[in-house]
N, C-alpha and C. Protein backbone atom coordinates (compact mmCIF):
# COMPACT_ATOMS: atom_id res chain seq x y z
N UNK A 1 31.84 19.99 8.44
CA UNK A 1 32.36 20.99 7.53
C UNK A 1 33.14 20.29 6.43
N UNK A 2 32.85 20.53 5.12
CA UNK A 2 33.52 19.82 4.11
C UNK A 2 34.46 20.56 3.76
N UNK A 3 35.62 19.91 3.01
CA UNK A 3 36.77 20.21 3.40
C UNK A 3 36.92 20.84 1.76
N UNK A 4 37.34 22.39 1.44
CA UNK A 4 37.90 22.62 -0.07
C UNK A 4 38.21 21.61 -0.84
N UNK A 5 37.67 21.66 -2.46
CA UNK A 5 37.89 20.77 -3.14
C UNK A 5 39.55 21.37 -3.72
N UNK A 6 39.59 22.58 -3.71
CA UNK A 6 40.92 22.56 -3.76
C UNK A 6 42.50 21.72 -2.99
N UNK A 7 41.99 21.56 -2.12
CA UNK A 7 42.96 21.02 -1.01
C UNK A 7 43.70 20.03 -2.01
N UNK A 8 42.77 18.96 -2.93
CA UNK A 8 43.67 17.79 -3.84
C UNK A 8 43.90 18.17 -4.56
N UNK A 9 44.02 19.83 -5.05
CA UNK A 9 44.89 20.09 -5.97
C UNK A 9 46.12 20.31 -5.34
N UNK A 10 45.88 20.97 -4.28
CA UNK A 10 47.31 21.34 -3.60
C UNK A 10 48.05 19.89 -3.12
N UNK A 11 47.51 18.92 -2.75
CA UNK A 11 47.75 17.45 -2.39
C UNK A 11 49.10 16.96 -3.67
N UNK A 12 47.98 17.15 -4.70
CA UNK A 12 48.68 16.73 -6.13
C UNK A 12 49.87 17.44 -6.48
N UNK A 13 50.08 19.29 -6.66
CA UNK A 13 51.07 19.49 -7.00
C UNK A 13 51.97 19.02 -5.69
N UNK A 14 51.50 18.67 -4.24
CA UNK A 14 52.82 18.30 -3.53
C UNK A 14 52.98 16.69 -3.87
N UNK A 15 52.17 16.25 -4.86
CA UNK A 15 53.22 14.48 -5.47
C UNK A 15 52.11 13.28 -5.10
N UNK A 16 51.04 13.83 -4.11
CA UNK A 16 50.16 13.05 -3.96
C UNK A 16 49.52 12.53 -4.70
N UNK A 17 48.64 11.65 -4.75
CA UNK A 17 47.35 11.10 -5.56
C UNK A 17 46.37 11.12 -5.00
N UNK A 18 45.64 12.54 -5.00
CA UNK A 18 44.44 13.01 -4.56
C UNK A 18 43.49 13.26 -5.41
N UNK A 19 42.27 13.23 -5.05
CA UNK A 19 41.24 13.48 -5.47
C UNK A 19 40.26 13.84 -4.39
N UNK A 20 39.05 14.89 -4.88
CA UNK A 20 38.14 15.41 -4.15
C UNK A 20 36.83 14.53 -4.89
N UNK A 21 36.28 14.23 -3.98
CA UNK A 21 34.96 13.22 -3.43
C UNK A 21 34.09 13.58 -4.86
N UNK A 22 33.72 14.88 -5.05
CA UNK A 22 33.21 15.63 -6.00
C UNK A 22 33.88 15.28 -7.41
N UNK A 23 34.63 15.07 -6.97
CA UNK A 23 35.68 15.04 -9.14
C UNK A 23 35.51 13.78 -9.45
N UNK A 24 34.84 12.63 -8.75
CA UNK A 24 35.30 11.32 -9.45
C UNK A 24 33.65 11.06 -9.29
N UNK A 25 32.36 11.77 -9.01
CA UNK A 25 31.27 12.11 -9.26
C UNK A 25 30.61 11.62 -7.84
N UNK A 26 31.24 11.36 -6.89
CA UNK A 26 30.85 11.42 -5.56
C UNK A 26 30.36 12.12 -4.55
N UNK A 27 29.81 13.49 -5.11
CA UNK A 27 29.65 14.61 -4.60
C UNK A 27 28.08 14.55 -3.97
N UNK A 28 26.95 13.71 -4.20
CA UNK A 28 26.11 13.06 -3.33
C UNK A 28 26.07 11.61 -2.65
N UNK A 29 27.31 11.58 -2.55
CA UNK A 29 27.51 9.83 -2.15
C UNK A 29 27.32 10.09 -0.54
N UNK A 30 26.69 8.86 0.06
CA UNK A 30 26.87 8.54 1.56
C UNK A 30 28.42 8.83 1.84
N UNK A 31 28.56 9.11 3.04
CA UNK A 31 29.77 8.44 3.67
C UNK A 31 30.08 7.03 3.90
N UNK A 32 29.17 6.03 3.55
CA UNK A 32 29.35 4.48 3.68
C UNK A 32 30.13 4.43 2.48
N UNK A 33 29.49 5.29 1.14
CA UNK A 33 29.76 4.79 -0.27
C UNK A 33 31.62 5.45 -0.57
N UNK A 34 31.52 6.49 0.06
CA UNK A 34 32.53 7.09 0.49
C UNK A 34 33.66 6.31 0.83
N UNK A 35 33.75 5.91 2.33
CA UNK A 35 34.45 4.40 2.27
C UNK A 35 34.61 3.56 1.95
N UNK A 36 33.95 3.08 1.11
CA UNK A 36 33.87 1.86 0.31
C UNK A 36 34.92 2.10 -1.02
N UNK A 37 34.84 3.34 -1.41
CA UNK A 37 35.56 3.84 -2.83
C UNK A 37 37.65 3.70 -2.36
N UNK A 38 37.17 4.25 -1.08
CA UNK A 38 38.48 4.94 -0.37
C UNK A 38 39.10 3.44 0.20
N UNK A 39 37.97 2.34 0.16
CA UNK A 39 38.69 0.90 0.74
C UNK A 39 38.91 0.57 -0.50
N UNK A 40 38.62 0.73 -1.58
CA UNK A 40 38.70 -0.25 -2.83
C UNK A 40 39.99 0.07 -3.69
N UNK A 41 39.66 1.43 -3.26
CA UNK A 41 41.41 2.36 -4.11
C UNK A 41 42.83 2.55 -3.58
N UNK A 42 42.46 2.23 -2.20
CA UNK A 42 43.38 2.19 -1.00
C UNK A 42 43.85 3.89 -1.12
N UNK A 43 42.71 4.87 -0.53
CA UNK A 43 42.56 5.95 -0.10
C UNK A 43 42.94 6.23 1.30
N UNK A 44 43.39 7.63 1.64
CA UNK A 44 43.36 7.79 2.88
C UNK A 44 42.05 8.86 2.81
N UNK A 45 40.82 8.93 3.60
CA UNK A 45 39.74 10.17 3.26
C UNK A 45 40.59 11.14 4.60
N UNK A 46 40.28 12.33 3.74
CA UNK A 46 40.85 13.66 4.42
C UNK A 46 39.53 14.62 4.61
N UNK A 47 39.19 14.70 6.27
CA UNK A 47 37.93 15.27 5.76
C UNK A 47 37.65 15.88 7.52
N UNK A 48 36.94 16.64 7.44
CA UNK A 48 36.27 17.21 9.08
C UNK A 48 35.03 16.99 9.45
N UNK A 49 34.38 15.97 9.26
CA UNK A 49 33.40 15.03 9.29
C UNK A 49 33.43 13.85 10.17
N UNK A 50 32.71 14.11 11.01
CA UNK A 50 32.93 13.67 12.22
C UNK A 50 32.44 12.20 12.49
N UNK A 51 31.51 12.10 11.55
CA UNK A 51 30.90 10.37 11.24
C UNK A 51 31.94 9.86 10.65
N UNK A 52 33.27 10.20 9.84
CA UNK A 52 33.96 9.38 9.92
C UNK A 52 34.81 8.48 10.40
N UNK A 53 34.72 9.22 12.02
CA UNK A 53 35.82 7.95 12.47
C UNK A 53 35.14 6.74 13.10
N UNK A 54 33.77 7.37 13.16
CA UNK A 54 32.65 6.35 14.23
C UNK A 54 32.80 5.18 12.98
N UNK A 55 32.23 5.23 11.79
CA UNK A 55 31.39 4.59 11.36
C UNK A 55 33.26 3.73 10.30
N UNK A 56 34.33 4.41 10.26
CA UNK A 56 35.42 3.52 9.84
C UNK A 56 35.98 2.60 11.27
N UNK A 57 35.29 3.28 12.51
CA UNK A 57 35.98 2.33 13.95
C UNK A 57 35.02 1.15 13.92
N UNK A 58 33.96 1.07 14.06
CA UNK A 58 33.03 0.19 14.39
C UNK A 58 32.98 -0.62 13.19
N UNK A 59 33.29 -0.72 11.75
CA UNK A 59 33.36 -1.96 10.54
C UNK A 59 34.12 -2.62 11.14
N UNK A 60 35.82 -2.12 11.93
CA UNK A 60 36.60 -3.01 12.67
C UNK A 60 37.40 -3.72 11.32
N UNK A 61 37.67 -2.69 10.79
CA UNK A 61 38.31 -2.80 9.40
C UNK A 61 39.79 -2.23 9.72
N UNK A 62 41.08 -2.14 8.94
CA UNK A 62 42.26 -1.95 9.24
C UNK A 62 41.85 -0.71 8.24
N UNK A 63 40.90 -0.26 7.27
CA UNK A 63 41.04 0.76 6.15
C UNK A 63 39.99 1.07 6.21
N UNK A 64 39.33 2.19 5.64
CA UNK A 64 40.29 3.06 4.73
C UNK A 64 41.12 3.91 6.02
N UNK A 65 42.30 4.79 5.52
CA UNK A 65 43.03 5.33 6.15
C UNK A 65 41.63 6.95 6.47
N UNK A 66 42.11 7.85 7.63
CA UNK A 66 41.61 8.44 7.31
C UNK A 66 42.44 9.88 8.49
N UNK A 67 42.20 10.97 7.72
CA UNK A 67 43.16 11.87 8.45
C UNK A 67 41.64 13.26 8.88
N UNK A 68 41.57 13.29 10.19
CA UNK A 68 40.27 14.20 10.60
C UNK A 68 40.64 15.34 11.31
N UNK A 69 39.99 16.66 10.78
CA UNK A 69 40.48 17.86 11.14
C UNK A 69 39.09 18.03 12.36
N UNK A 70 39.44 18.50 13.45
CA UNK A 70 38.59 18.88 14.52
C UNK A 70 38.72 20.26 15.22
N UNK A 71 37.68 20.81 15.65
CA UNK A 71 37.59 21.67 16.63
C UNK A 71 37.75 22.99 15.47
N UNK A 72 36.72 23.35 15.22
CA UNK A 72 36.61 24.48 14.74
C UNK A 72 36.14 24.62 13.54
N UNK A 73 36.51 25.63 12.87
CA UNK A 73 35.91 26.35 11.40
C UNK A 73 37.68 26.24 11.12
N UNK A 74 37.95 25.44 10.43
CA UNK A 74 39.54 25.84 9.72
C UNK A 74 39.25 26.26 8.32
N UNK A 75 40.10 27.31 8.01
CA UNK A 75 40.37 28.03 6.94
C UNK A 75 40.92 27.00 5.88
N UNK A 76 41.10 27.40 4.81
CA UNK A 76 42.28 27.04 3.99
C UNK A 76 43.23 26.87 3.92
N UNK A 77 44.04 28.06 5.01
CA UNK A 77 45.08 28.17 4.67
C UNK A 77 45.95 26.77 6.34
N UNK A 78 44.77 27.26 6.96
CA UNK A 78 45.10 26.67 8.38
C UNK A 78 44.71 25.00 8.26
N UNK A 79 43.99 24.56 7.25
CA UNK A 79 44.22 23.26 6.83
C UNK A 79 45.26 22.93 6.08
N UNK A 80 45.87 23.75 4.94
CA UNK A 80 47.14 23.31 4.39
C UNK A 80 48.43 23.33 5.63
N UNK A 81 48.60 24.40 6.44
CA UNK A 81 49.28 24.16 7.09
C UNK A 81 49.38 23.06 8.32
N UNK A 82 48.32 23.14 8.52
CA UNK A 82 48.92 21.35 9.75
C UNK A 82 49.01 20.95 8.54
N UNK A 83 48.47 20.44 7.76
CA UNK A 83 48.02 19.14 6.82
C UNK A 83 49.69 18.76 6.30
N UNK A 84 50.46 19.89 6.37
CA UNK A 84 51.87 19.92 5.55
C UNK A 84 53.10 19.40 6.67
N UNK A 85 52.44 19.85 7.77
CA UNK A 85 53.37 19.45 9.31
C UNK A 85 53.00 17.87 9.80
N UNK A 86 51.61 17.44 9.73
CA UNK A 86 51.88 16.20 9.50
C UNK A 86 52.25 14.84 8.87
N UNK A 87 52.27 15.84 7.32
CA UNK A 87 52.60 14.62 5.92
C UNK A 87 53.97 14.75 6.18
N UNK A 88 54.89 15.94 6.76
CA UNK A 88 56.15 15.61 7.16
C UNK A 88 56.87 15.02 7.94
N UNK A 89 55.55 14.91 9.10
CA UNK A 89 56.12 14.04 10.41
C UNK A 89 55.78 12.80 10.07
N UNK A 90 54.73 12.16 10.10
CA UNK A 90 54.56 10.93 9.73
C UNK A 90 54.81 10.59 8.73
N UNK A 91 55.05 9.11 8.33
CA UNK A 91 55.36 8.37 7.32
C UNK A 91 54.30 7.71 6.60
N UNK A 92 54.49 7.53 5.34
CA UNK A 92 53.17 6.78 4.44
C UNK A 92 52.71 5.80 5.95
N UNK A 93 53.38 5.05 6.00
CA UNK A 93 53.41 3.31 6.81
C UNK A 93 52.73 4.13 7.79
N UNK A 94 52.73 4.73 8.91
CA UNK A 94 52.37 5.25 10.02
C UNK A 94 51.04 5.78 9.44
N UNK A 95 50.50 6.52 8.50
CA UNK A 95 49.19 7.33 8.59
C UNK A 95 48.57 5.76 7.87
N UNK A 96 49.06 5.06 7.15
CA UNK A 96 48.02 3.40 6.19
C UNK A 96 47.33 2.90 7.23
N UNK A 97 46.27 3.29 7.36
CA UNK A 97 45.77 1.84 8.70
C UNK A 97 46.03 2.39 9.99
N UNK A 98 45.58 4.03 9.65
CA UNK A 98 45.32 5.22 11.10
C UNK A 98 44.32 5.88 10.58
N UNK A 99 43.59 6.09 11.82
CA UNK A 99 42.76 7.23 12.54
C UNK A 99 43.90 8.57 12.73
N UNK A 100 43.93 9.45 11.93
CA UNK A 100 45.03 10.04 12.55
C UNK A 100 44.00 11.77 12.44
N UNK A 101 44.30 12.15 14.13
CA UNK A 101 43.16 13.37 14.38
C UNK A 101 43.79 14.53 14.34
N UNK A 102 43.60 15.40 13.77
CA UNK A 102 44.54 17.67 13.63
C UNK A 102 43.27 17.91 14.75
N UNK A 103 44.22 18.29 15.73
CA UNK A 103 43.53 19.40 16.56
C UNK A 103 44.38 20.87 16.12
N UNK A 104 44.02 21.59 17.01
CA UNK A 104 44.86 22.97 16.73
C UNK A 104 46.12 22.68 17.20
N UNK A 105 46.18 22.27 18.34
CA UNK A 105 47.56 22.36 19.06
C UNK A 105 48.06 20.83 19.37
N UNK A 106 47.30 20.05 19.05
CA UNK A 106 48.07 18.16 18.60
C UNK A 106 47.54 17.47 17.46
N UNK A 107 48.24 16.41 17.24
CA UNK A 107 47.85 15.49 16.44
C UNK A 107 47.92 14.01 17.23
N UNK A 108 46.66 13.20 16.90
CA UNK A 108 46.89 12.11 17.83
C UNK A 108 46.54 11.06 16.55
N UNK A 109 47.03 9.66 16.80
CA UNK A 109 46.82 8.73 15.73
C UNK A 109 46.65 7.19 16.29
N UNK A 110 45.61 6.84 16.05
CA UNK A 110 45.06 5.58 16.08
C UNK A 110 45.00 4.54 15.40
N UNK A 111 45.80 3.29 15.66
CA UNK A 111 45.68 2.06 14.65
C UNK A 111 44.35 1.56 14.27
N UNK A 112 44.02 1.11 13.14
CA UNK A 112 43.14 0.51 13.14
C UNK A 112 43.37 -1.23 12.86
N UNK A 113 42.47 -2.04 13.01
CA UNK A 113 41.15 -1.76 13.66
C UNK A 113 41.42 -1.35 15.03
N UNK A 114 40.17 -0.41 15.62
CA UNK A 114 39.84 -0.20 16.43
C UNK A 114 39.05 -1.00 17.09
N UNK A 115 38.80 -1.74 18.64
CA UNK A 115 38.71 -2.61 19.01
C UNK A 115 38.54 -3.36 20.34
């Protein structure tokens, strides 16, 4: 499930430097090419796409960062809200160089590389 291109607007007015996959003309890119953009810019990808954590675990790379929403159909509104409970709990340093997973009812976070 791809994630609102709105979301990096809302990212941005909260101070971020976001961008949606689509705005920087990535909107038929692989997910390889995907990572590659997100390793080069030092991105975190924000996304509910489930090939991303396989295919950022197994390069055995420390990056790109990446934050994955699971288990379900999330709304809009129910992605801004974890999304806002974990940019508060964790720290830049803590999500740089994580796997970090939104379930409904946890968040779990993984160093990378994975290994």
């Amino acid at each position: 499930m791809p994630l609102s291109p709105t979301l990096s607007g809302w990212l941005t007015e909260l101070g971020y430097d976001a961008v949606h996959a689509s705005e920087i003309g990535l909107h038929a890119a692989s997910d390889v090419e995907i990572i590659e953009r997100a390793k080069q810019e030092v991105r975190t990808i924000v996304t509910a796409d489930l090939d991303y954590p396989r295919l950022i675990a197994t390069a055995g790379n420390d990056s790109p960062s990446l934050i994955l929403f699971r288990n379900g159909d999330w709304t809009e509104a129910g992605v801004r809200s974890r999304l806002a409970v974990v940019l508060s709990t964790l720290t830049e340093d803590e999500i740089q160089g994580s796997i970090v997973t939104i379930d409904r009812d946890r968040v779990r976070r993984r160093r990378l590389p994975i290994g």
